[in-house]
Each structure stands twice: as structure tokens, then as C-alpha cells.
PDB file of N, CA and C in Angstrom:
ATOM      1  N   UNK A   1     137.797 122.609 125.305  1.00  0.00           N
ATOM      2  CA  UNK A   1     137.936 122.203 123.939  1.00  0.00           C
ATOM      3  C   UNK A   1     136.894 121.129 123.591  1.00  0.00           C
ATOM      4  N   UNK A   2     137.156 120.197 124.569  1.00  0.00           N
ATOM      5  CA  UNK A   2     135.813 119.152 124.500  1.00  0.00           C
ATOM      6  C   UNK A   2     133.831 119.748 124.418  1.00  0.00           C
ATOM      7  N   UNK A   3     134.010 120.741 125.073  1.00  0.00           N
ATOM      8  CA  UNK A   3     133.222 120.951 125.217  1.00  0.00           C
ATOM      9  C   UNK A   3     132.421 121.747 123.492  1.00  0.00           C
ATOM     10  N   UNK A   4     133.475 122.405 122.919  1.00  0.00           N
ATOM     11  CA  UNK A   4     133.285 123.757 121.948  1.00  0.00           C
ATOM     12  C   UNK A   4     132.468 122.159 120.511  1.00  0.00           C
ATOM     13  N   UNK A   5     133.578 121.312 121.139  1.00  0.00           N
ATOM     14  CA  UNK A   5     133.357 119.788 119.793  1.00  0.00           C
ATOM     15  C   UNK A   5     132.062 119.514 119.859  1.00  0.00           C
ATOM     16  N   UNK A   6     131.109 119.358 121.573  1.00  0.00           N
ATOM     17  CA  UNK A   6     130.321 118.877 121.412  1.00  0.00           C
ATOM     18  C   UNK A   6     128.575 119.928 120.960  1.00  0.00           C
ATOM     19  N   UNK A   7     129.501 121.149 121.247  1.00  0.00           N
ATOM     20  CA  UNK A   7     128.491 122.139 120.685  1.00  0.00           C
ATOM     21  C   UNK A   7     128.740 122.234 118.954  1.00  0.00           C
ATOM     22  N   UNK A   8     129.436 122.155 118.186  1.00  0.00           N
ATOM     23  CA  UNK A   8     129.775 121.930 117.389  1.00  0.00           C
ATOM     24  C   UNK A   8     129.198 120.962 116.440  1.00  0.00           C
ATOM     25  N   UNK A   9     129.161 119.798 117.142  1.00  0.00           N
ATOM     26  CA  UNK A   9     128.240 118.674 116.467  1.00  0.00           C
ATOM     27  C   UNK A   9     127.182 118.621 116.877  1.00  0.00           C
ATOM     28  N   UNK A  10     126.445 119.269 117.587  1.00  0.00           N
ATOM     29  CA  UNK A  10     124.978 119.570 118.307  1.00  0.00           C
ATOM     30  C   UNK A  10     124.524 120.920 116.998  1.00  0.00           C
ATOM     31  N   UNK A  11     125.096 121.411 116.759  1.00  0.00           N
ATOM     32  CA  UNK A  11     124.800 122.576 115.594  1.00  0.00           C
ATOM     33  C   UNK A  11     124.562 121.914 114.371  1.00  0.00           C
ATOM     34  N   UNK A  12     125.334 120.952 113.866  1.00  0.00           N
ATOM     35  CA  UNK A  12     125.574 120.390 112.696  1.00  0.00           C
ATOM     36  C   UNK A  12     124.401 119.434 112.574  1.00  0.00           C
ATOM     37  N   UNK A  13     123.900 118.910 113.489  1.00  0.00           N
ATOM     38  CA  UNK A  13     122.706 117.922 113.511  1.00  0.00           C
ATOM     39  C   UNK A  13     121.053 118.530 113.236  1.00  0.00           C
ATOM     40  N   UNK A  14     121.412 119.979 114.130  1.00  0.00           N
ATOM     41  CA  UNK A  14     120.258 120.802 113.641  1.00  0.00           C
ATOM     42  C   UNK A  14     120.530 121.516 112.485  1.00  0.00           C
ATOM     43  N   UNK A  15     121.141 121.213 111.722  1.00  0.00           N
ATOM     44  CA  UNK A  15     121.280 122.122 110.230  1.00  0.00           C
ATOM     45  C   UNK A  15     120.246 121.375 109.496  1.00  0.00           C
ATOM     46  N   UNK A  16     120.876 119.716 109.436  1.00  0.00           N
ATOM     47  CA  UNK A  16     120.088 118.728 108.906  1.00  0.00           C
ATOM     48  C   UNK A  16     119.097 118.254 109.221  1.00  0.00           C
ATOM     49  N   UNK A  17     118.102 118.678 110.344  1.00  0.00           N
ATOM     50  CA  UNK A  17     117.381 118.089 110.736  1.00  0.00           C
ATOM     51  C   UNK A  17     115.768 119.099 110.436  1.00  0.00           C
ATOM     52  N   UNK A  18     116.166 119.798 110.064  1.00  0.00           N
ATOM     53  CA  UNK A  18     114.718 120.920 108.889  1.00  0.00           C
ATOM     54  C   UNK A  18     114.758 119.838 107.350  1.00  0.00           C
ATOM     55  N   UNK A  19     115.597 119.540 107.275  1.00  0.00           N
ATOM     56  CA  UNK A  19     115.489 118.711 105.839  1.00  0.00           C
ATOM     57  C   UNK A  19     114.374 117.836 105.817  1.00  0.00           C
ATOM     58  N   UNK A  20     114.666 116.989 106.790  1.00  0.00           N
ATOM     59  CA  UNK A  20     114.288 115.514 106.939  1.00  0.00           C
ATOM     60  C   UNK A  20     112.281 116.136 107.722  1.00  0.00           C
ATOM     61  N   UNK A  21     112.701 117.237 108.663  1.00  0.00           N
ATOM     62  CA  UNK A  21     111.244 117.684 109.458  1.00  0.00           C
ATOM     63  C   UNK A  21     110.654 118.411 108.925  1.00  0.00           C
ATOM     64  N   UNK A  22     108.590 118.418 108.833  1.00  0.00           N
ATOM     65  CA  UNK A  22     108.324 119.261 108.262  1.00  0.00           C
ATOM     66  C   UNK A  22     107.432 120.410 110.043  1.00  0.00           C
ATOM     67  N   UNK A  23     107.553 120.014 110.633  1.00  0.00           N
ATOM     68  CA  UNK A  23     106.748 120.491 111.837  1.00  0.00           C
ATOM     69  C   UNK A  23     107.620 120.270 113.025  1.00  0.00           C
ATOM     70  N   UNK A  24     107.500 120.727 114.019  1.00  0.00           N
ATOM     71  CA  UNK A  24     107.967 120.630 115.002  1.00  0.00           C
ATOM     72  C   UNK A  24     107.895 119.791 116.121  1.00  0.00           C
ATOM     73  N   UNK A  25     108.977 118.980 116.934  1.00  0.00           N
ATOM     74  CA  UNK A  25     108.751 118.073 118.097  1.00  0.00           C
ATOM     75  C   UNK A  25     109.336 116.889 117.072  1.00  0.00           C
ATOM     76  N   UNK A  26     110.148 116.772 116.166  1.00  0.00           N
ATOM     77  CA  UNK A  26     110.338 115.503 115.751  1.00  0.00           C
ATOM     78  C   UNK A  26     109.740 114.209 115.096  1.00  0.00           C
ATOM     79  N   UNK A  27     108.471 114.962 114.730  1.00  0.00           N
ATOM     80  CA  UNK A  27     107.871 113.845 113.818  1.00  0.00           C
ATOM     81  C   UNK A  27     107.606 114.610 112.675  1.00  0.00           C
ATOM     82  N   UNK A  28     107.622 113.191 111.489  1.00  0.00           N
ATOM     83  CA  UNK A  28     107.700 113.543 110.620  1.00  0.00           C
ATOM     84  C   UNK A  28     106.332 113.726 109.915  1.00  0.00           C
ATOM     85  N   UNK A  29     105.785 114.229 108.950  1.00  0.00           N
ATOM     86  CA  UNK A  29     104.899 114.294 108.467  1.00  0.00           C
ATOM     87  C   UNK A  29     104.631 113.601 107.559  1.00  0.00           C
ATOM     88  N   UNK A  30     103.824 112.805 107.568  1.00  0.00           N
ATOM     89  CA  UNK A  30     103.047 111.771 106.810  1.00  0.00           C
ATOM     90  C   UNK A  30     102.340 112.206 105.228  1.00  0.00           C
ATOM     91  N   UNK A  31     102.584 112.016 104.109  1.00  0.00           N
ATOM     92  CA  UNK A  31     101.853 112.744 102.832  1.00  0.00           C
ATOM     93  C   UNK A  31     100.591 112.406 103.187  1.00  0.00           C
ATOM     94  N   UNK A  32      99.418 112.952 102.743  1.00  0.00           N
ATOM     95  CA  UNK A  32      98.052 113.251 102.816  1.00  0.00           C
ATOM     96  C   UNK A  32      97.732 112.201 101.428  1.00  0.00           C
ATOM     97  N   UNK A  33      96.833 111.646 101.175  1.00  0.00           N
ATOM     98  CA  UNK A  33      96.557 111.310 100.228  1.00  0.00           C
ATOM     99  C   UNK A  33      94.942 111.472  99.930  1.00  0.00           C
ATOM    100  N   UNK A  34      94.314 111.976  99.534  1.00  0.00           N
ATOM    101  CA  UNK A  34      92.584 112.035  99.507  1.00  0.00           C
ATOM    102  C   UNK A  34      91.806 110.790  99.399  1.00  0.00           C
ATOM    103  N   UNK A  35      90.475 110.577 100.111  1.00  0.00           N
ATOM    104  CA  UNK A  35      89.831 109.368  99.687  1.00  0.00           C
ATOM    105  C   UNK A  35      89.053 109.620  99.063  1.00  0.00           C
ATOM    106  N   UNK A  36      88.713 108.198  98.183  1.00  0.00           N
ATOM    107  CA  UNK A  36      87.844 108.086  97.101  1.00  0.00           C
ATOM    108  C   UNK A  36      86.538 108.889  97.750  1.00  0.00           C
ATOM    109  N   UNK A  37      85.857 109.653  97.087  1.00  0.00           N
ATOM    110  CA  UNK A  37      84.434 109.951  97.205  1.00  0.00           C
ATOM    111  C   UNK A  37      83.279 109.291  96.637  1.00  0.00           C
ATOM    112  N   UNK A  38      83.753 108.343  95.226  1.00  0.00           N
ATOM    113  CA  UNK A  38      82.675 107.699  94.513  1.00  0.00           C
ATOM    114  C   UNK A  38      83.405 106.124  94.909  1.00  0.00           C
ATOM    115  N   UNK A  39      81.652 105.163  95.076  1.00  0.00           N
ATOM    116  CA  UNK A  39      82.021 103.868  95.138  1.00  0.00           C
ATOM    117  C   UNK A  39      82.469 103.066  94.084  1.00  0.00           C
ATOM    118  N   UNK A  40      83.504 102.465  93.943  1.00  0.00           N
ATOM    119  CA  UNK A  40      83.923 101.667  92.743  1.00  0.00           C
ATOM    120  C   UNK A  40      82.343 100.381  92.154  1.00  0.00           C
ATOM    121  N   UNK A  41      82.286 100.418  91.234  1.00  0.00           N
ATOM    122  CA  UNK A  41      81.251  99.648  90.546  1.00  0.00           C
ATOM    123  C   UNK A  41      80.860  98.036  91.036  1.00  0.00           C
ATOM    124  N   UNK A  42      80.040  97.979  91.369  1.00  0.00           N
ATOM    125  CA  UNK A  42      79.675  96.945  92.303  1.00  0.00           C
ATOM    126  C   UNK A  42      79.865  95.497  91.334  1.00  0.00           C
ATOM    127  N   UNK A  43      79.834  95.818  90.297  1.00  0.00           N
ATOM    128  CA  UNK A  43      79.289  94.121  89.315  1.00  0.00           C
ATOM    129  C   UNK A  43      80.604  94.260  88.336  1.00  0.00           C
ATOM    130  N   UNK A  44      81.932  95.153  89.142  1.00  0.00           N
ATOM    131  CA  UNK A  44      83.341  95.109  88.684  1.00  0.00           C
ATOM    132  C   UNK A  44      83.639  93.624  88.960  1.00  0.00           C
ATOM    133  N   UNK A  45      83.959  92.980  88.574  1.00  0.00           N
ATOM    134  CA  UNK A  45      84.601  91.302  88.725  1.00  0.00           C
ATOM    135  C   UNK A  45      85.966  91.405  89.439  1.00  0.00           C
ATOM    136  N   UNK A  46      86.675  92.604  89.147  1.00  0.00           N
ATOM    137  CA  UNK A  46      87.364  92.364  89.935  1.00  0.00           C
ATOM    138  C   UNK A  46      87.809  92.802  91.249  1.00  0.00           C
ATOM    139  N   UNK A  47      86.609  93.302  91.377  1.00  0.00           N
ATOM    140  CA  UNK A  47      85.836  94.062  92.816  1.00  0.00           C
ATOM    141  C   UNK A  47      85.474  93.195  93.417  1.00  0.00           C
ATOM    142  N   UNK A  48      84.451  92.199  93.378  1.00  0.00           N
ATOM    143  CA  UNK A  48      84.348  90.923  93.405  1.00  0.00           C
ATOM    144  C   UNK A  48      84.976  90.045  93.938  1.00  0.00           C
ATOM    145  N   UNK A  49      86.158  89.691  93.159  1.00  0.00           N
ATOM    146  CA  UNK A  49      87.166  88.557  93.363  1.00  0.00           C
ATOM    147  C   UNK A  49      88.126  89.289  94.349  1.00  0.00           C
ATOM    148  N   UNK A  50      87.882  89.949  94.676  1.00  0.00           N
ATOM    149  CA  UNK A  50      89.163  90.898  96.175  1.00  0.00           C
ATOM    150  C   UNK A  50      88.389  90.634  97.342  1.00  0.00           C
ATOM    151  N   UNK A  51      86.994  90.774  96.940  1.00  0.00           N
ATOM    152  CA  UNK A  51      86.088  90.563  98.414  1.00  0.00           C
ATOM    153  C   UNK A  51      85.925  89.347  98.697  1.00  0.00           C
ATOM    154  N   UNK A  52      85.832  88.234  97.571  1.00  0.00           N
ATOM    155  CA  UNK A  52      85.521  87.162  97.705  1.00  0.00           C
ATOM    156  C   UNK A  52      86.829  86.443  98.294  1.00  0.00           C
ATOM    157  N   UNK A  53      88.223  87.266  98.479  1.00  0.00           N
ATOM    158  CA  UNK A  53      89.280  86.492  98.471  1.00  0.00           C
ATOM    159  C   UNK A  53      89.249  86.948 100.669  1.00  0.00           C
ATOM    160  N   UNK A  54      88.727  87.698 100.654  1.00  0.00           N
ATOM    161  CA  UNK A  54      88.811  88.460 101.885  1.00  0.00           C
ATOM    162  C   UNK A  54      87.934  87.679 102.923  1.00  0.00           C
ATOM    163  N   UNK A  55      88.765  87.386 104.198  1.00  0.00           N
ATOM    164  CA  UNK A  55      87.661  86.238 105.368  1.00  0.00           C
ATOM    165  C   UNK A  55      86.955  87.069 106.054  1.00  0.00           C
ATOM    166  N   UNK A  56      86.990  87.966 106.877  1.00  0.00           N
ATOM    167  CA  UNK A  56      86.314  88.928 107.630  1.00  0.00           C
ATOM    168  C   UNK A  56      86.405  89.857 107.158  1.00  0.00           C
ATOM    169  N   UNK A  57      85.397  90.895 106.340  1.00  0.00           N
ATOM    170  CA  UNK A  57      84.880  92.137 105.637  1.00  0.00           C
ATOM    171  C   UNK A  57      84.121  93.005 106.503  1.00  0.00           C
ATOM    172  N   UNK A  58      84.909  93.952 106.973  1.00  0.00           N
ATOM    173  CA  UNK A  58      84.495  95.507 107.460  1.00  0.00           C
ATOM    174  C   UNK A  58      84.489  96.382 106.764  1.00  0.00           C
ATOM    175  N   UNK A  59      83.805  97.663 107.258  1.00  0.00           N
ATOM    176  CA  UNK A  59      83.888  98.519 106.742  1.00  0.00           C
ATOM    177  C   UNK A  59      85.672  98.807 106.644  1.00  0.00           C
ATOM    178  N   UNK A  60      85.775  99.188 107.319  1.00  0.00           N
ATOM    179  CA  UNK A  60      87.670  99.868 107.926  1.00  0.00           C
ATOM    180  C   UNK A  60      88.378  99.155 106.779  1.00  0.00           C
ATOM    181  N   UNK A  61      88.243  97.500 106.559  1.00  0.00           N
ATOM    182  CA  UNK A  61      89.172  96.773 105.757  1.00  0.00           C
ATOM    183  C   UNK A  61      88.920  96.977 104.404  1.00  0.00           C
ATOM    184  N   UNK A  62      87.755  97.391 104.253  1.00  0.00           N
ATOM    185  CA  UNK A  62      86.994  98.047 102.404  1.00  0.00           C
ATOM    186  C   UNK A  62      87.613  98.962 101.907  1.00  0.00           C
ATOM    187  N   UNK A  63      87.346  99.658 102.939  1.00  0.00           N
ATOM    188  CA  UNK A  63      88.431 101.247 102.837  1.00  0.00           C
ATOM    189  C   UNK A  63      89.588 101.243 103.176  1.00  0.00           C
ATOM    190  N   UNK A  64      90.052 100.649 103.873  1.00  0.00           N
ATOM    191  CA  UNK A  64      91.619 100.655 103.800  1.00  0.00           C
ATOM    192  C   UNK A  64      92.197 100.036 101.847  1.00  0.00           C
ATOM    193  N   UNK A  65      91.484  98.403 101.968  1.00  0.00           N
ATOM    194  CA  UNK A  65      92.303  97.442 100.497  1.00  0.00           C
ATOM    195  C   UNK A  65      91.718  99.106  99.705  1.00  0.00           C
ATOM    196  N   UNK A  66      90.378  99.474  99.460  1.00  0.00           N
ATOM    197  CA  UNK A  66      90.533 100.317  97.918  1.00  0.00           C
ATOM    198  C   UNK A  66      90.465 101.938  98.420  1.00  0.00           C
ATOM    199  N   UNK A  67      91.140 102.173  99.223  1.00  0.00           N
ATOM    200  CA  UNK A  67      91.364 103.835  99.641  1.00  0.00           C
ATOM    201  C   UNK A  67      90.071 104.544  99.503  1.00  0.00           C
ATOM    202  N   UNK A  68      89.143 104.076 100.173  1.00  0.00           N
ATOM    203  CA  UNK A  68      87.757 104.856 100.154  1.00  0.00           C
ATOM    204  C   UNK A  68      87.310 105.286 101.610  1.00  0.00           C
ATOM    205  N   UNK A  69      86.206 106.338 101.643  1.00  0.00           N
ATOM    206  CA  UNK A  69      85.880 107.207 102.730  1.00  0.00           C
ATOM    207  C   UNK A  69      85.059 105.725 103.317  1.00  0.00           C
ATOM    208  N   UNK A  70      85.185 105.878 104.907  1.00  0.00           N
ATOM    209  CA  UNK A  70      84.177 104.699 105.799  1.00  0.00           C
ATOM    210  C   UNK A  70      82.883 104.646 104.797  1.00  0.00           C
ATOM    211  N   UNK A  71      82.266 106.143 104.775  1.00  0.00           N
ATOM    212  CA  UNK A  71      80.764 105.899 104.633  1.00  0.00           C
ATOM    213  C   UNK A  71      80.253 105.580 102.984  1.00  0.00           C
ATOM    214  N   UNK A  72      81.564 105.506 102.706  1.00  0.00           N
ATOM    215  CA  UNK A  72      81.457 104.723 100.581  1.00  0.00           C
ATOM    216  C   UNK A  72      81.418 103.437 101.291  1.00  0.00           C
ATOM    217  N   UNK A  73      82.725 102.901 101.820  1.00  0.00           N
ATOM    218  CA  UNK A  73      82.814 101.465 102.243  1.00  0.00           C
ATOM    219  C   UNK A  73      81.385 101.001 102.645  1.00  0.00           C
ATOM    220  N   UNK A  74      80.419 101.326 103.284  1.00  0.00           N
ATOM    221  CA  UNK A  74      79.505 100.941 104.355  1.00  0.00           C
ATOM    222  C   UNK A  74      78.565 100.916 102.953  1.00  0.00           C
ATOM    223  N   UNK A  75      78.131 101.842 102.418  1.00  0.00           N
ATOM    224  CA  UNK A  75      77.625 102.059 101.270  1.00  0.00           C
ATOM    225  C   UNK A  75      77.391 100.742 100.071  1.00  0.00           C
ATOM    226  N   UNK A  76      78.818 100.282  99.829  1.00  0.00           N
ATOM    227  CA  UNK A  76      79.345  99.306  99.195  1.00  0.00           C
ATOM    228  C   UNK A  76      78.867  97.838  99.594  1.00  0.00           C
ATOM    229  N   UNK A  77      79.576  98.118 101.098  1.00  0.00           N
ATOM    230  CA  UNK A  77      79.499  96.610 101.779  1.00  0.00           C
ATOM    231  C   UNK A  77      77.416  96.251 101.482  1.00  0.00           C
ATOM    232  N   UNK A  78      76.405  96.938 101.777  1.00  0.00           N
ATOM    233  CA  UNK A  78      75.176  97.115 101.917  1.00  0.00           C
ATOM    234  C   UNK A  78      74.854  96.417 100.766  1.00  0.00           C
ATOM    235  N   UNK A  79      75.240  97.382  99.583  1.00  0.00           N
ATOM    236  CA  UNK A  79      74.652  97.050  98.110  1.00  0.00           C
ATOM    237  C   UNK A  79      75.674  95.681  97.443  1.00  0.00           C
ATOM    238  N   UNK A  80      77.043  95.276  98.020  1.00  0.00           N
ATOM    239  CA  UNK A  80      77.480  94.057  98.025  1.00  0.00           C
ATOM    240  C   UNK A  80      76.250  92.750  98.240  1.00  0.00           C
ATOM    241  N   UNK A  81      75.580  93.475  99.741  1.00  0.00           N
ATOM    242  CA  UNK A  81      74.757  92.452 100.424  1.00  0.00           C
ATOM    243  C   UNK A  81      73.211  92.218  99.977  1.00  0.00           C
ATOM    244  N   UNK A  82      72.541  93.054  99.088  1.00  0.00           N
ATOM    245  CA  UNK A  82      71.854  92.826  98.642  1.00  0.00           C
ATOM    246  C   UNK A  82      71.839  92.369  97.256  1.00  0.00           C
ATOM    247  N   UNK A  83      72.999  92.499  96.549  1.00  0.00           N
ATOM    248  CA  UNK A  83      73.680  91.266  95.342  1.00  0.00           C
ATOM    249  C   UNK A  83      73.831  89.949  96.159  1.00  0.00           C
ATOM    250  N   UNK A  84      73.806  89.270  96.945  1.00  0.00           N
ATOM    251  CA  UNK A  84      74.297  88.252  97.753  1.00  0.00           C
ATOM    252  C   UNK A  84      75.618  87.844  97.613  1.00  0.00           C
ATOM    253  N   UNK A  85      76.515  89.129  97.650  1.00  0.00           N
ATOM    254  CA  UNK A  85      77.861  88.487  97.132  1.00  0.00           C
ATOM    255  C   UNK A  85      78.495  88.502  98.575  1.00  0.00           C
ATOM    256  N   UNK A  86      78.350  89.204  99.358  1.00  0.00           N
ATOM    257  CA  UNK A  86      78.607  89.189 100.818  1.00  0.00           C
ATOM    258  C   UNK A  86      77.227  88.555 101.896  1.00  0.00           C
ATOM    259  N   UNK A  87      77.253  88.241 102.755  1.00  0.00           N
ATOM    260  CA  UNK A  87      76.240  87.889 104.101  1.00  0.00           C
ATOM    261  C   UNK A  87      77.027  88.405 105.502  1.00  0.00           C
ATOM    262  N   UNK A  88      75.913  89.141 106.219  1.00  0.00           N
ATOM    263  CA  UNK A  88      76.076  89.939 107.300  1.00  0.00           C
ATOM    264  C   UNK A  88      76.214  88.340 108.176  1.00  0.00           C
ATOM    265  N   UNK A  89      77.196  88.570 108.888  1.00  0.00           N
ATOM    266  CA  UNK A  89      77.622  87.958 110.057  1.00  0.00           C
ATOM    267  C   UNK A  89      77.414  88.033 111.364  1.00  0.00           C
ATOM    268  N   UNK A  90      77.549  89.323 111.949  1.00  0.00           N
ATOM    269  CA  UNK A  90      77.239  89.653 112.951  1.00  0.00           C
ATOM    270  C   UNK A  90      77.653  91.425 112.931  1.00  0.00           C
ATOM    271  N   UNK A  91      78.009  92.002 114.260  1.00  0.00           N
ATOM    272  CA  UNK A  91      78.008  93.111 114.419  1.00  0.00           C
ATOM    273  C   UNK A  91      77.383  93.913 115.205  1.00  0.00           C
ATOM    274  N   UNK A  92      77.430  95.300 115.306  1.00  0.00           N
ATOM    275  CA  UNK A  92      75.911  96.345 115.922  1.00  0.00           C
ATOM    276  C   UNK A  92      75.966  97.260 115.050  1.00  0.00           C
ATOM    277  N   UNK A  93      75.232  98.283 116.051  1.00  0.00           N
ATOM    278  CA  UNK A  93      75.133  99.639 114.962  1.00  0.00           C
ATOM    279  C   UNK A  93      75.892 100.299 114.764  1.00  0.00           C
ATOM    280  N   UNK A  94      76.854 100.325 115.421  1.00  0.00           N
ATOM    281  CA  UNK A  94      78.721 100.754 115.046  1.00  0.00           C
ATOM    282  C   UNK A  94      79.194 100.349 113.890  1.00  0.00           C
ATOM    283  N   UNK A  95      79.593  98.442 113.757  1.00  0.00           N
ATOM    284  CA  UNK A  95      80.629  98.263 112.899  1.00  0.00           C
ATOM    285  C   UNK A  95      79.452  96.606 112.685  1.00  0.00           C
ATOM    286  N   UNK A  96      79.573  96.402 111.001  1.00  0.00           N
ATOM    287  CA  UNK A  96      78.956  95.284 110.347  1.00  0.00           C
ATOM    288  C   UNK A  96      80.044  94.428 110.105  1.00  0.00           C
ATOM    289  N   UNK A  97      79.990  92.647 110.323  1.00  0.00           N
ATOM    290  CA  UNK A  97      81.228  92.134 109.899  1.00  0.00           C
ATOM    291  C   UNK A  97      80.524  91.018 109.135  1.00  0.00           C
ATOM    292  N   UNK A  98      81.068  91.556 107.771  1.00  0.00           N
ATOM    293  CA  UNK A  98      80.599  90.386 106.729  1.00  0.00           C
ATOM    294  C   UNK A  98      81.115  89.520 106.062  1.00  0.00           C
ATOM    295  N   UNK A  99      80.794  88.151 105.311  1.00  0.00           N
ATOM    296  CA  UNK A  99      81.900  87.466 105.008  1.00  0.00           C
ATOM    297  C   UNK A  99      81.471  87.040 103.625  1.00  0.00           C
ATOM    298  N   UNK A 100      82.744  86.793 102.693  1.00  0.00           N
ATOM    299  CA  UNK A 100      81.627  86.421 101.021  1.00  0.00           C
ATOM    300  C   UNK A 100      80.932  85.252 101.169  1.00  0.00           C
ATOM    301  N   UNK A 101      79.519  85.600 100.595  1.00  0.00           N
ATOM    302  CA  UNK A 101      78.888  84.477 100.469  1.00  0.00           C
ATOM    303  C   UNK A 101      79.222  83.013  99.649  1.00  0.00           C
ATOM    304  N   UNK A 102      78.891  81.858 100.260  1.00  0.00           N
ATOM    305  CA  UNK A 102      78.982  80.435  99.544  1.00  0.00           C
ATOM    306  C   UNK A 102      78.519  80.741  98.016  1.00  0.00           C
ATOM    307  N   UNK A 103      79.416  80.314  97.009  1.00  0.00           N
ATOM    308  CA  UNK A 103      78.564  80.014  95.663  1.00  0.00           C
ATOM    309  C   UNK A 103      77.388  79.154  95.389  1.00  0.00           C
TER     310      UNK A 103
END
């Protein structure tokens, strides 16, 4: 009898558990969201005042705060740096770490 209960509630758990799953093995699936393809406007002010509020500026952290592809971010961070609104810090040819420039 014990046994029929625990097949019973072993059934009932997989009824509900296609609801909640979209794939198999128990994880759930994450929504997709697309990244930006165009760089947001460089002499936006309030493009600006987000970077300027920001201590260590990567690529990864560009694109993560405004949902853009790495190679917009990198793009951005560059033409940031030749406005002098950012200064290259250090880095290699991998990853640039920049910080806003002094007024």
C-alpha cells in the first residue's frame, strides 16, 4: 500500500514538472533576449554620465550595463577614448580596462 502512495506521488510530480521545464535534465530555460547590433550615440550625455559613474570599464561591463554585442562595446569603449571621455589603463590584446577620464 505504501508502496502504490509513493508511486502515486512520483506520477503527480511528473505531471507538473513539463509546466515549469522547457528541455530535458531539469534545467530550466533561460528567455533569449537579442543584442544590440548598433552602438548607442557616443555624445548621448547620458551615455556619458553611466560611464563616468563606472570605476573599472570593460568591454564585458559595456555590454552587459547597455545589452550590447562585445564587439559594439569594444567599438564604443575606442571612440569613448578618442573623445577623452575614457583613458586606457592597462590590459592586452584580449581585454582593455579603462577608466573615465579626470575633468
Amino acid at each position: 500500500m505504501a508502496q502504490m502512495e509513493k508511486t502515486q506521488g512520483g506520477q503527480d510530480k511528473k505531471e507538473e514538472a513539463p509546466q515549469q521545464q522547457k528541455k530535458g535534465k531539469g534545467k530550466l530555460v533561460a528567455e533569449k533576449r537579442p543584442r544590440g547590433l548598433a552602438a548607442p550615440d557616443v555624445s548621448d550625455p547620458k551615455l556619458v554620465s553611466e560611464v563616468q559613474k563606472m570605476g573599472a570599464i570593460t568591454p564585458f561591463a559595456l555590454a552587459s550595463q547597455f545589452n550590447l554585442r562585445l564587439s559594439v562595446a569594444k567599438d564604443l569603449l575606442e571612440d569613448l577614448e578618442r573623445r577623452r571621455v575614457v583613458r586606457l589603463v592597462g590590459g592586452n590584446a584580449r581585454i582593455r580596462i579603462y577608466q573615465p577620464a579626470a575633468a
